[in-house]
N, C-alpha and C. Protein backbone atom coordinates (compact mmCIF):
# COMPACT_ATOMS: atom_id res chain seq x y z
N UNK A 1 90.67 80.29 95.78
CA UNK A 1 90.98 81.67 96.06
C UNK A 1 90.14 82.11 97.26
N UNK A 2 90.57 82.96 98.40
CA UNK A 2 89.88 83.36 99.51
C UNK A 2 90.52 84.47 100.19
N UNK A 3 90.04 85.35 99.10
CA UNK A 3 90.47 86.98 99.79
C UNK A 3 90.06 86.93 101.21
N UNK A 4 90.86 87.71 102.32
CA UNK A 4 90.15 88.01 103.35
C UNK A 4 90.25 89.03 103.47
N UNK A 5 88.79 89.42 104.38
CA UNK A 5 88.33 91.27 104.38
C UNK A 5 88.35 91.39 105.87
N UNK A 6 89.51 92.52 105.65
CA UNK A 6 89.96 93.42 107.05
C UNK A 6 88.72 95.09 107.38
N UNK A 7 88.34 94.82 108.22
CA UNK A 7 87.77 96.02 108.30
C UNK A 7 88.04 96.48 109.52
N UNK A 8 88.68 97.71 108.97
CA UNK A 8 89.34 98.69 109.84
C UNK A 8 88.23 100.13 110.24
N UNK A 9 87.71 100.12 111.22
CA UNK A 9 86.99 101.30 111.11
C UNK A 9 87.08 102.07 112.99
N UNK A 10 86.12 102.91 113.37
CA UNK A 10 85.90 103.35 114.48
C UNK A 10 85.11 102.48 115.35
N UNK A 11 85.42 102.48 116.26
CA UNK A 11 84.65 102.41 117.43
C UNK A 11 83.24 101.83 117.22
N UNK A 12 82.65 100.46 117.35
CA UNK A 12 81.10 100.06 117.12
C UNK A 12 81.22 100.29 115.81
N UNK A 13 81.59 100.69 114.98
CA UNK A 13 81.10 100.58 112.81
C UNK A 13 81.38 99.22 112.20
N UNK A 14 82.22 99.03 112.53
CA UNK A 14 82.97 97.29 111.81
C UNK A 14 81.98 96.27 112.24
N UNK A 15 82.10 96.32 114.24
CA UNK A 15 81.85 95.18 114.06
C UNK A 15 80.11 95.72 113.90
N UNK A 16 78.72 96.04 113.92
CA UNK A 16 77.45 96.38 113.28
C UNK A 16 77.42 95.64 112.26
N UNK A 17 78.57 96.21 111.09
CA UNK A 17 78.35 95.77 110.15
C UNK A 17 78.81 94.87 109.79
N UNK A 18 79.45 93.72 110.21
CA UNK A 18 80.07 92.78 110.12
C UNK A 18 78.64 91.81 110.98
N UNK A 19 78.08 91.99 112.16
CA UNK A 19 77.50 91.79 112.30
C UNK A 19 75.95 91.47 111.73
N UNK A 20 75.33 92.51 110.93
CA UNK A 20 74.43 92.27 110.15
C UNK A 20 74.34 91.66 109.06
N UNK A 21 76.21 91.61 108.23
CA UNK A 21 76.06 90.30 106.84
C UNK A 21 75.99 89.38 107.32
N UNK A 22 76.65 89.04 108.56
CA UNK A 22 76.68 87.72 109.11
C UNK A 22 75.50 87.24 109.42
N UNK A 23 74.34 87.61 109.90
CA UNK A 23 72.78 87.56 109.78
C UNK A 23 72.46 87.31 108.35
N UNK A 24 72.47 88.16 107.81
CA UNK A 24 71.94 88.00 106.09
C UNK A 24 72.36 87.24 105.82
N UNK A 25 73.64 86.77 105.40
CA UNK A 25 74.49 85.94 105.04
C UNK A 25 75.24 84.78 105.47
N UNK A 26 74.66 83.75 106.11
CA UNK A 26 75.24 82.52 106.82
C UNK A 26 75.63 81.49 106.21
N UNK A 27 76.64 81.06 106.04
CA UNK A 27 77.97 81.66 106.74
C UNK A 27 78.37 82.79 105.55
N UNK A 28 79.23 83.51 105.74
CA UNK A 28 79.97 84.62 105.03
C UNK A 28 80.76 83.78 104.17
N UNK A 29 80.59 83.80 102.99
CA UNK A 29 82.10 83.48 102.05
C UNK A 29 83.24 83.57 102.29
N UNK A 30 83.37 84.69 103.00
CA UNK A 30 85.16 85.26 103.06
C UNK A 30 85.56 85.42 104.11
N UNK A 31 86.77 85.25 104.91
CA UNK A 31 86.76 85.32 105.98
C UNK A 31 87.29 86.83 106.28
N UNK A 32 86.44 87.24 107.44
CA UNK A 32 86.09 88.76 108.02
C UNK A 32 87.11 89.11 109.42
N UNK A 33 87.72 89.97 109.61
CA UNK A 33 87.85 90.37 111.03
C UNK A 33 87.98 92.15 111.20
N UNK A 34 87.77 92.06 112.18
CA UNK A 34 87.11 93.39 112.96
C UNK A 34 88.62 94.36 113.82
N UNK A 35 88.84 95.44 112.93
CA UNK A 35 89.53 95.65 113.68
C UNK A 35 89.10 97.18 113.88
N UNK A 36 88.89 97.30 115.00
CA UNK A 36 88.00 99.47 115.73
C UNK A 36 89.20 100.24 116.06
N UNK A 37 89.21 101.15 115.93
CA UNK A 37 90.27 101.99 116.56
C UNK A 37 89.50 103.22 117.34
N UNK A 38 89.80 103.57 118.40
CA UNK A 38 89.12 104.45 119.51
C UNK A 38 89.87 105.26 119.08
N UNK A 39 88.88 106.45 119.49
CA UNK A 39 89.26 108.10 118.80
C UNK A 39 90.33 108.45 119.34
N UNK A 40 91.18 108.07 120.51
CA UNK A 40 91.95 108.83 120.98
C UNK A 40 93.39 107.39 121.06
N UNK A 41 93.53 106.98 119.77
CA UNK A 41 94.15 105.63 119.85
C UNK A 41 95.54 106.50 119.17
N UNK A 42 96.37 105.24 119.68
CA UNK A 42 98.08 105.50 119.58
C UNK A 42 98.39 104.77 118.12
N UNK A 43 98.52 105.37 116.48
CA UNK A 43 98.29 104.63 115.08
C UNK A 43 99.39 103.31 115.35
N UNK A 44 100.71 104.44 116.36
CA UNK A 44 101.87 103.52 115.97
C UNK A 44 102.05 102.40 117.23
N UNK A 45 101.35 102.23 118.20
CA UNK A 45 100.78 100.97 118.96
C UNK A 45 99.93 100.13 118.63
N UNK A 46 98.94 100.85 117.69
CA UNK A 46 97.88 99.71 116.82
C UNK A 46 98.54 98.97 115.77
N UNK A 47 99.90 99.21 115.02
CA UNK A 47 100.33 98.98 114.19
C UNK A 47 100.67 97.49 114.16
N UNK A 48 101.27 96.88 115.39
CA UNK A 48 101.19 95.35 115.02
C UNK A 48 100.10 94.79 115.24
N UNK A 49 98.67 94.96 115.89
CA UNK A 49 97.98 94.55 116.09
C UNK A 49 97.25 94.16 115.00
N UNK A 50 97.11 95.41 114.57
CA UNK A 50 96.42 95.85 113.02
C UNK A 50 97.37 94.85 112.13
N UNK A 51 98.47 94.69 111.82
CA UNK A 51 99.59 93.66 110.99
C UNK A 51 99.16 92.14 111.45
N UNK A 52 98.94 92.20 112.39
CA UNK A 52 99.00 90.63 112.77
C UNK A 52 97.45 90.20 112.00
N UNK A 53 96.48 90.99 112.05
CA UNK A 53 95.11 90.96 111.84
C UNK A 53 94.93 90.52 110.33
N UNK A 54 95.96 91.53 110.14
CA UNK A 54 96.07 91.19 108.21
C UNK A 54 96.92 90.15 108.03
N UNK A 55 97.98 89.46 108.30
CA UNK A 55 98.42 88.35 107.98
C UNK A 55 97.70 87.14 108.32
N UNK A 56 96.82 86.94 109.23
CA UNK A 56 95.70 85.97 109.76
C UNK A 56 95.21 85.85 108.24
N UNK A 57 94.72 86.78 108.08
CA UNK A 57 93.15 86.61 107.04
C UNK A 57 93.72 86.25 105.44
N UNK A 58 95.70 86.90 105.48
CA UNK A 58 96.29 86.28 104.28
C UNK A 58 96.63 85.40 103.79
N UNK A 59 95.96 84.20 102.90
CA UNK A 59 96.09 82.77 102.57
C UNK A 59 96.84 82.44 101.28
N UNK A 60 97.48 83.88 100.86
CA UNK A 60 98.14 83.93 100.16
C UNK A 60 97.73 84.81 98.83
N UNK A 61 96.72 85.17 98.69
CA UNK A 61 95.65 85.97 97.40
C UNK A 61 95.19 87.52 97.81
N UNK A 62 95.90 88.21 98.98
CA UNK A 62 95.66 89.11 99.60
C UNK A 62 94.57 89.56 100.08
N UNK A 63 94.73 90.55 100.79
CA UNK A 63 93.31 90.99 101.60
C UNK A 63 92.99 92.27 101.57
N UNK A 64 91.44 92.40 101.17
CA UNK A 64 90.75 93.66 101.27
C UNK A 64 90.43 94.29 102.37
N UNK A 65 91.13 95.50 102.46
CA UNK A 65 91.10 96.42 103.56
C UNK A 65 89.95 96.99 103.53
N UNK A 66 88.99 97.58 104.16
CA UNK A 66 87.62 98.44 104.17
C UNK A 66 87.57 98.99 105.29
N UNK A 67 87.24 100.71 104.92
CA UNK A 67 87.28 101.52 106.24
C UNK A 67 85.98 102.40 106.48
N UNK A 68 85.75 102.76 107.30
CA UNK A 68 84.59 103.81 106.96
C UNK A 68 84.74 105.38 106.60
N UNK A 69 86.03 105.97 106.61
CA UNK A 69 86.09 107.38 106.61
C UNK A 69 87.56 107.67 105.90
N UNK A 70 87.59 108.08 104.75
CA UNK A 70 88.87 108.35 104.23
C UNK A 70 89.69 109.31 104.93
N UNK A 71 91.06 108.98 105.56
CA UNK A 71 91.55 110.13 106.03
C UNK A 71 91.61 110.62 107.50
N UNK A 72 90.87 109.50 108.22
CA UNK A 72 90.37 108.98 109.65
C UNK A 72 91.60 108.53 109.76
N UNK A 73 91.30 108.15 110.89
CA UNK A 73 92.53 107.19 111.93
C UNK A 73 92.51 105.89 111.31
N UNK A 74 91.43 105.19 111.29
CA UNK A 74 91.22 103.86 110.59
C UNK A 74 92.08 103.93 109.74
N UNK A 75 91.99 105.14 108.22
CA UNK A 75 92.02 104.96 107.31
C UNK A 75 93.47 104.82 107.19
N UNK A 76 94.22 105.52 108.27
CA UNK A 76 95.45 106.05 108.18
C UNK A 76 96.26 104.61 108.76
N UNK A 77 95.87 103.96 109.38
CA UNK A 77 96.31 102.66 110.50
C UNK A 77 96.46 101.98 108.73
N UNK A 78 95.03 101.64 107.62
CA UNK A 78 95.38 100.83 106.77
C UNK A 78 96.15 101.07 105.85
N UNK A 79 96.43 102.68 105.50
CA UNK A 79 97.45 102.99 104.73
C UNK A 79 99.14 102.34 105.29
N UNK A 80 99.21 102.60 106.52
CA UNK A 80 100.62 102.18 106.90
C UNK A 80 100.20 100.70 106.32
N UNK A 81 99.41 99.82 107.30
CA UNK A 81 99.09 98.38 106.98
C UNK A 81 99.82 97.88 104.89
N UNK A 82 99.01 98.92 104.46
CA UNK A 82 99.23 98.76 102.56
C UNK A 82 100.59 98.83 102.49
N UNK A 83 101.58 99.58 103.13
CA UNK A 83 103.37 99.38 103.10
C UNK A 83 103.96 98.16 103.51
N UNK A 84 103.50 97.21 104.58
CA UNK A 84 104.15 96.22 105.23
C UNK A 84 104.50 94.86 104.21
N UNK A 85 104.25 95.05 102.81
CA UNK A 85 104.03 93.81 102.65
C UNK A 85 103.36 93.03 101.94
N UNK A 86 102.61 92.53 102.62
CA UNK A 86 101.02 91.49 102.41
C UNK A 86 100.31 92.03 101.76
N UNK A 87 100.00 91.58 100.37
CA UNK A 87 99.28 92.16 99.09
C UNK A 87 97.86 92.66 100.20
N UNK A 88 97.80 94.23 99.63
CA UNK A 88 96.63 94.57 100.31
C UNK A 88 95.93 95.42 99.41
N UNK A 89 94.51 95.68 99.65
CA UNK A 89 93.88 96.96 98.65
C UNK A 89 92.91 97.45 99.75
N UNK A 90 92.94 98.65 99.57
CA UNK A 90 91.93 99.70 100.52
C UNK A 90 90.98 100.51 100.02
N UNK A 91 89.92 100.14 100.49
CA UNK A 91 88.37 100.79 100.35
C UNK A 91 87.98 101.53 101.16
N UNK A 92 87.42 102.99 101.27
CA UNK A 92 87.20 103.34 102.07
C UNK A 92 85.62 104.01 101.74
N UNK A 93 84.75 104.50 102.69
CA UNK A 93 83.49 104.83 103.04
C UNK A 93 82.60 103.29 102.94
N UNK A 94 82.98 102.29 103.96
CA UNK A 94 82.50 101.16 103.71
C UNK A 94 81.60 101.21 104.49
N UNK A 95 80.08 100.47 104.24
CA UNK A 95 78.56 100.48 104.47
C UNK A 95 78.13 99.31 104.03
N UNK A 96 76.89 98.80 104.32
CA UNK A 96 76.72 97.88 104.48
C UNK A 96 76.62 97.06 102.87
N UNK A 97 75.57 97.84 102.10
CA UNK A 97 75.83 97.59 100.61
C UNK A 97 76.73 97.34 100.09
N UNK A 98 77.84 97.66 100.39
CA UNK A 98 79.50 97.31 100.06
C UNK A 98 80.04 96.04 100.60
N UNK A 99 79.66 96.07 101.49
CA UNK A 99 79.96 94.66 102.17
C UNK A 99 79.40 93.58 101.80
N UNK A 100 78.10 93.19 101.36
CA UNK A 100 77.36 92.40 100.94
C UNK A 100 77.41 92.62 99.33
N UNK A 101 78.10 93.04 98.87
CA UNK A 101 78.58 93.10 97.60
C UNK A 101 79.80 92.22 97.45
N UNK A 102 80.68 92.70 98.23
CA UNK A 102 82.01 92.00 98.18
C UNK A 102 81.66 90.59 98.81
N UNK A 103 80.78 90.17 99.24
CA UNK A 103 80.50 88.99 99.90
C UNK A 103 79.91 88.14 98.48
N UNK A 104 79.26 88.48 97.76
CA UNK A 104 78.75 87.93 96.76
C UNK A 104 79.64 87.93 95.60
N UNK A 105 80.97 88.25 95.69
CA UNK A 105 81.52 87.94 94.87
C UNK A 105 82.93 87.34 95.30
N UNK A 106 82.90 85.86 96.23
CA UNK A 106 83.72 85.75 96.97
C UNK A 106 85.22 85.35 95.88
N UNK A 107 84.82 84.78 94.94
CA UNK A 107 86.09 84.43 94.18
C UNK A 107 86.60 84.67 93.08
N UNK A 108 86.67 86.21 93.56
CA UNK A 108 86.67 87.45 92.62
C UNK A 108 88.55 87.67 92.97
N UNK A 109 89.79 88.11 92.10
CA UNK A 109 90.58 88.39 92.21
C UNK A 109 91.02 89.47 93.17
N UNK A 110 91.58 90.04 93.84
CA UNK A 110 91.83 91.47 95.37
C UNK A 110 91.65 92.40 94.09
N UNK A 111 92.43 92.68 93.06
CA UNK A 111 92.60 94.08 92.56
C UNK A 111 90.70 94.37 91.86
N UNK A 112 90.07 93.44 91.55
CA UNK A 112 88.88 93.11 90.94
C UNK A 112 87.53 93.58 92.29
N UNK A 113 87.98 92.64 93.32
CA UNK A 113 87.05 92.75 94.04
C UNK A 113 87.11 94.28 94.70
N UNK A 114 88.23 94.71 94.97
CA UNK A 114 88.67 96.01 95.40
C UNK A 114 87.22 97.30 94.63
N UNK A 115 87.25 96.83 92.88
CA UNK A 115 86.87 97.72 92.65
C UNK A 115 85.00 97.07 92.62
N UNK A 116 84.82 95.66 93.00
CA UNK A 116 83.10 95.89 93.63
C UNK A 116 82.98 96.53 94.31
N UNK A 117 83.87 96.72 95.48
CA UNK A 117 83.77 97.25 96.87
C UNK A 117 83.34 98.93 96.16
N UNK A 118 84.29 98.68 96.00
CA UNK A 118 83.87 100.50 95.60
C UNK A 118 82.05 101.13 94.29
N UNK A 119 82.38 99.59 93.75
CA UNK A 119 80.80 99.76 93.14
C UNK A 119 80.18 99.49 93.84
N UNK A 120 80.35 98.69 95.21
CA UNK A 120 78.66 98.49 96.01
C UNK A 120 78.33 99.84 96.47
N UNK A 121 79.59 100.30 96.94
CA UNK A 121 79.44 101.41 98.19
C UNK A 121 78.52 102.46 97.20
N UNK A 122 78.89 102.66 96.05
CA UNK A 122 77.97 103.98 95.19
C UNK A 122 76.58 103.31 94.82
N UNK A 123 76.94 102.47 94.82
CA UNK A 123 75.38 101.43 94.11
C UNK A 123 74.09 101.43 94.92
N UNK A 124 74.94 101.28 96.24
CA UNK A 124 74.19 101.20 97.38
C UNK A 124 73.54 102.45 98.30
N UNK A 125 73.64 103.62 97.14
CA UNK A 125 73.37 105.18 97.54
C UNK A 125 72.10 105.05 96.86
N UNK A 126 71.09 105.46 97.41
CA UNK A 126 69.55 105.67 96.72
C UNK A 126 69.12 106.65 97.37
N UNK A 127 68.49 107.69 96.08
CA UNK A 127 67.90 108.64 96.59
C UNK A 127 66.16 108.40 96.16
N UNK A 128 65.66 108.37 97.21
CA UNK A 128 63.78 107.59 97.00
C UNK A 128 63.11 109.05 97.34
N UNK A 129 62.44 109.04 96.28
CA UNK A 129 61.49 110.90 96.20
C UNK A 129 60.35 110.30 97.38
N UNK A 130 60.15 108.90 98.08
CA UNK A 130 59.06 108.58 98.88
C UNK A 130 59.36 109.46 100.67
């Protein structure tokens, strides 16, 4: 089994953080790609780009979408993406704790891992009285 994780976000967010598990984490379990959308981007010109991105990473067990902002452009590019097709699930307010969550649980089922994603991202909220 080898979910692959699409991360759809703004401008410099994806790849950072795609960047820093890949540090922590060598090599990554799952295979990752980076897809940014610039603030002033065309949804329905990104749309095959964004499609082609997600069928790459689909090996047949679907792929986890992760965005940083519900309701964003990103978010909206992966909602169309979730119609086309290709078993997909979407996470959104994705951070780094989330990511390295879903990385540690590489052979975890999409509808399963979907919902680590969403436990790292809260898990990974600490409030320190220091």
């Amino acid at each position: 089994m080898a979910i692959g994780i699409l991360l759809i976000t703004h401008e410099g967010v994806g790849t950072a953080l795609h960047a820093v598990a890949s540090r922590l984490m060598r090599p990554l379990p799952l295979p990752v790609e980076v897809f940014e959308v610039a603030f002033d981007a065309d949804l329905d010109a990104l749309l095959p780009k964004a499609s082609m991105a997600l069928r790459k990473l689909d090996t047949g067990d679907g792929v986890l979408v992760l965005t940083d902002l519900y309701g964003a452009s990103p978010s909206n590019l992966a909602a169309r993406l979730a119609r086309l097709g290709t078993p997909a699930r979407r996470v959104s307010a994705l951070s780094l704790p989330m990511l390295l969550r879903v990385m540690n649980y590489a052979d975890t089922p999409l509808d399963e891992l979907a919902m680590i994603a969403a436990g790292g991202g809260r898990s990974g909220v600490i409030l320190d009285d220091a």
